[in-house]
Protein backbone atom coordinates (compact mmCIF):
# COMPACT_ATOMS: atom_id res chain seq x y z
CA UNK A 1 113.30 -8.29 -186.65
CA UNK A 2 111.73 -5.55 -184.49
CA UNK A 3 108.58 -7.13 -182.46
CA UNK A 4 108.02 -3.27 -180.79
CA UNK A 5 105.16 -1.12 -181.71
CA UNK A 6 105.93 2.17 -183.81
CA UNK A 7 103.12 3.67 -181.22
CA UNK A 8 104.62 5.23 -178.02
CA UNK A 9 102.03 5.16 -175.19
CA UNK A 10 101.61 7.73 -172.98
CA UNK A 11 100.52 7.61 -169.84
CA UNK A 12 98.88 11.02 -167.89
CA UNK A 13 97.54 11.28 -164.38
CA UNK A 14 94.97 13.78 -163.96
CA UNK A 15 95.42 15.96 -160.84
CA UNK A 16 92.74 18.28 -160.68
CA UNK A 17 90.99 16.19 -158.23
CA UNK A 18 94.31 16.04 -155.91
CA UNK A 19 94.21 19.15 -155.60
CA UNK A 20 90.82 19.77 -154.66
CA UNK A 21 90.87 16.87 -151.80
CA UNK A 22 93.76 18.55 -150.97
CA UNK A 23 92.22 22.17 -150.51
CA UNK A 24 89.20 20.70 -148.43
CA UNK A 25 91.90 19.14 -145.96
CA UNK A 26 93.62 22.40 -145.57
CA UNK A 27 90.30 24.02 -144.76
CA UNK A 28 89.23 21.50 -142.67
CA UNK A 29 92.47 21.37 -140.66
CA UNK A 30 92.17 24.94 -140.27
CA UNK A 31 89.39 25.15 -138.87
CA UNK A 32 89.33 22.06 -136.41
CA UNK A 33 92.75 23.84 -135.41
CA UNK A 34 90.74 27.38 -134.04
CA UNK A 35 88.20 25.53 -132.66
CA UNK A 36 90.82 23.31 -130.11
CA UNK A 37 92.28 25.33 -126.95
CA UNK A 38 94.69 22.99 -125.85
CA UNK A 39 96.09 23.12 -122.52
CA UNK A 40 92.71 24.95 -120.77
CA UNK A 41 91.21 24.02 -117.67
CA UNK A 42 87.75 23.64 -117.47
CA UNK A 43 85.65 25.38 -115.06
CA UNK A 44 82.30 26.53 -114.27
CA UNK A 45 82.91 30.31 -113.20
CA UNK A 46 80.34 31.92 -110.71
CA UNK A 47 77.96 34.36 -112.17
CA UNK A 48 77.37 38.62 -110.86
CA UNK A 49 75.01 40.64 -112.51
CA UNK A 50 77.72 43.49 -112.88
CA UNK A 51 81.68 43.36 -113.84
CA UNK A 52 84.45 45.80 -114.29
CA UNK A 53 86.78 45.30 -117.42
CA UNK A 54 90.37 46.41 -116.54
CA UNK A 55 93.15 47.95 -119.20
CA UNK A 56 95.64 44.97 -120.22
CA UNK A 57 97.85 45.11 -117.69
CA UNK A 58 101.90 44.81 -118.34
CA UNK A 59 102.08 41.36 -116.82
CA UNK A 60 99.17 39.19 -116.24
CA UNK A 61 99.24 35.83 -114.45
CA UNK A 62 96.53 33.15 -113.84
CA UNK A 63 95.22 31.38 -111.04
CA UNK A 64 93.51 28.64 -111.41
CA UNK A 65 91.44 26.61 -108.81
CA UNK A 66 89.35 23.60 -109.65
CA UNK A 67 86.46 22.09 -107.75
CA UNK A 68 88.89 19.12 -105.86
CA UNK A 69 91.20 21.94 -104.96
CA UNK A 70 94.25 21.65 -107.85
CA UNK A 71 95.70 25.24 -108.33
CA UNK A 72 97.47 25.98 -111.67
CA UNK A 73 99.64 29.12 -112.58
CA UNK A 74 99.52 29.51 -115.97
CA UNK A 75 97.98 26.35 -116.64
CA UNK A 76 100.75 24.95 -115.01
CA UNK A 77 99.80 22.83 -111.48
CA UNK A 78 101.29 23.90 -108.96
CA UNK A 79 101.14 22.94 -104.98
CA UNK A 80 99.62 25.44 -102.47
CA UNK A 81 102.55 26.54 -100.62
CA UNK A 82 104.16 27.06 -104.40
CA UNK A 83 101.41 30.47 -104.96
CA UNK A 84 103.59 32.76 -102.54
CA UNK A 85 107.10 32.12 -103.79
CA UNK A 86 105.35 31.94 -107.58
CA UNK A 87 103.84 35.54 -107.33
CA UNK A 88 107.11 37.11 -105.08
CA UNK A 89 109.00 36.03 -108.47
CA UNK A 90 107.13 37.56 -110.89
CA UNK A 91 106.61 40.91 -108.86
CA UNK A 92 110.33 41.22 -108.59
CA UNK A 93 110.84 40.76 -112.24
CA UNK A 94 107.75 43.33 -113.09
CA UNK A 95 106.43 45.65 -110.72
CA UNK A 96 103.08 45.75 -111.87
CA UNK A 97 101.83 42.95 -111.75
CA UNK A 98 97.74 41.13 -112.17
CA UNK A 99 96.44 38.22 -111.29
CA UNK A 100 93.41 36.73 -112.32
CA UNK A 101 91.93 34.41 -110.48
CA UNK A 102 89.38 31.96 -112.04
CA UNK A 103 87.99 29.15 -109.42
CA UNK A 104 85.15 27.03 -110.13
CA UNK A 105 82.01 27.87 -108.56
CA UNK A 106 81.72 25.26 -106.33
CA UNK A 107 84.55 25.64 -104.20
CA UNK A 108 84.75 26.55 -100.59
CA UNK A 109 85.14 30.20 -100.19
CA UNK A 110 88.17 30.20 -97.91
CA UNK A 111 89.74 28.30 -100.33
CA UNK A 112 89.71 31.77 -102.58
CA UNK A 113 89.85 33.71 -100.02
CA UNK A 114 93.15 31.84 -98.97
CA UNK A 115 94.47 32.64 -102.50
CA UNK A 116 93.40 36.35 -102.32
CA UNK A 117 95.22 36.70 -98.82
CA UNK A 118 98.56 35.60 -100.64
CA UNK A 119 98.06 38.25 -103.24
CA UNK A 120 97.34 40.89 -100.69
CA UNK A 121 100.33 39.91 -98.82
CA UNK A 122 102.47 39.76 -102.23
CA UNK A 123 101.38 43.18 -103.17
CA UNK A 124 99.95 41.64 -106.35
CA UNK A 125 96.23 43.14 -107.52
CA UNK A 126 94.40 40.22 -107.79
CA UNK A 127 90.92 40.17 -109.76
CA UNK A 128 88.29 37.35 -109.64
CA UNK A 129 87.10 36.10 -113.24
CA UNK A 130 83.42 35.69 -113.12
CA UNK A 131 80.82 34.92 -115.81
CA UNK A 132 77.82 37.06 -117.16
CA UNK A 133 74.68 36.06 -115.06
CA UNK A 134 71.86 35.12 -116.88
CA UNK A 135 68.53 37.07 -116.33
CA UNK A 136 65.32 35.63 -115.29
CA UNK A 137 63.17 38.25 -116.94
């Protein structure tokens, strides 16, 4: 005696949907990815009316200095007395070599100035990152 149905079911998942859901998370992962800029330090730059752009240089470095006096090379943090022997390094393994210097605008000024001396003495051209001032028309 055979109790089973002559009818086979058959069972179907629809996917279109899946694959829709699946588009909008690409796009929105793609896009929440360009707008993050991990590893940045944040800092309010001081303003001047008129800058210079310079030529990429070979080898570019960056100096960092935040308002409670932190310095980072290359967004990595590094001590004071660590600029010198940090810049003699990379001018031995490139010649040429730029630094920019981005401090925050409410820093003491020898504190740059400190930073500019050690490029001076390093041989290193150094160049201060500023913003575009706004005018008061």
């Amino acid at each position: 005696m055979n109790l089973r149905s002559e009818r086979k079911q058959v069972f179907e998942i629809f996917s279109n949907s899946f694959s829709d859901i699946m588009f909008f998370l690409m796009l929105f992962f793609l896009i929440a990815s360009t707008m993050i800029t991990p590893g940045t330090i944040k800092l309010l730059l001081p303003q001047a009316n008129q800058t210079q752009s310079m030529n990429k240089p070979p080898k570019e470095i960056a100096i960092s200095i935040t308002k409670d006096l932190k310095y980072y090379i290359n967004n990595k943090q590094v001590q004071f007395l660590e600029i010198e022997p940090v810049l003699r390094k990379e001018k031995k393994e490139n010649s040429e070599v730029h630094a920019i210097v981005r401090c925050d605008n409410a820093i003491a000024v020898q504190s740059l100035v400190d930073v500019l001396q050690i490029g001076t003495k390093v041989e290193v051209k150094m160049v201060l990152a500023t913003t575009r001032k706004e005018s008061t028309k």
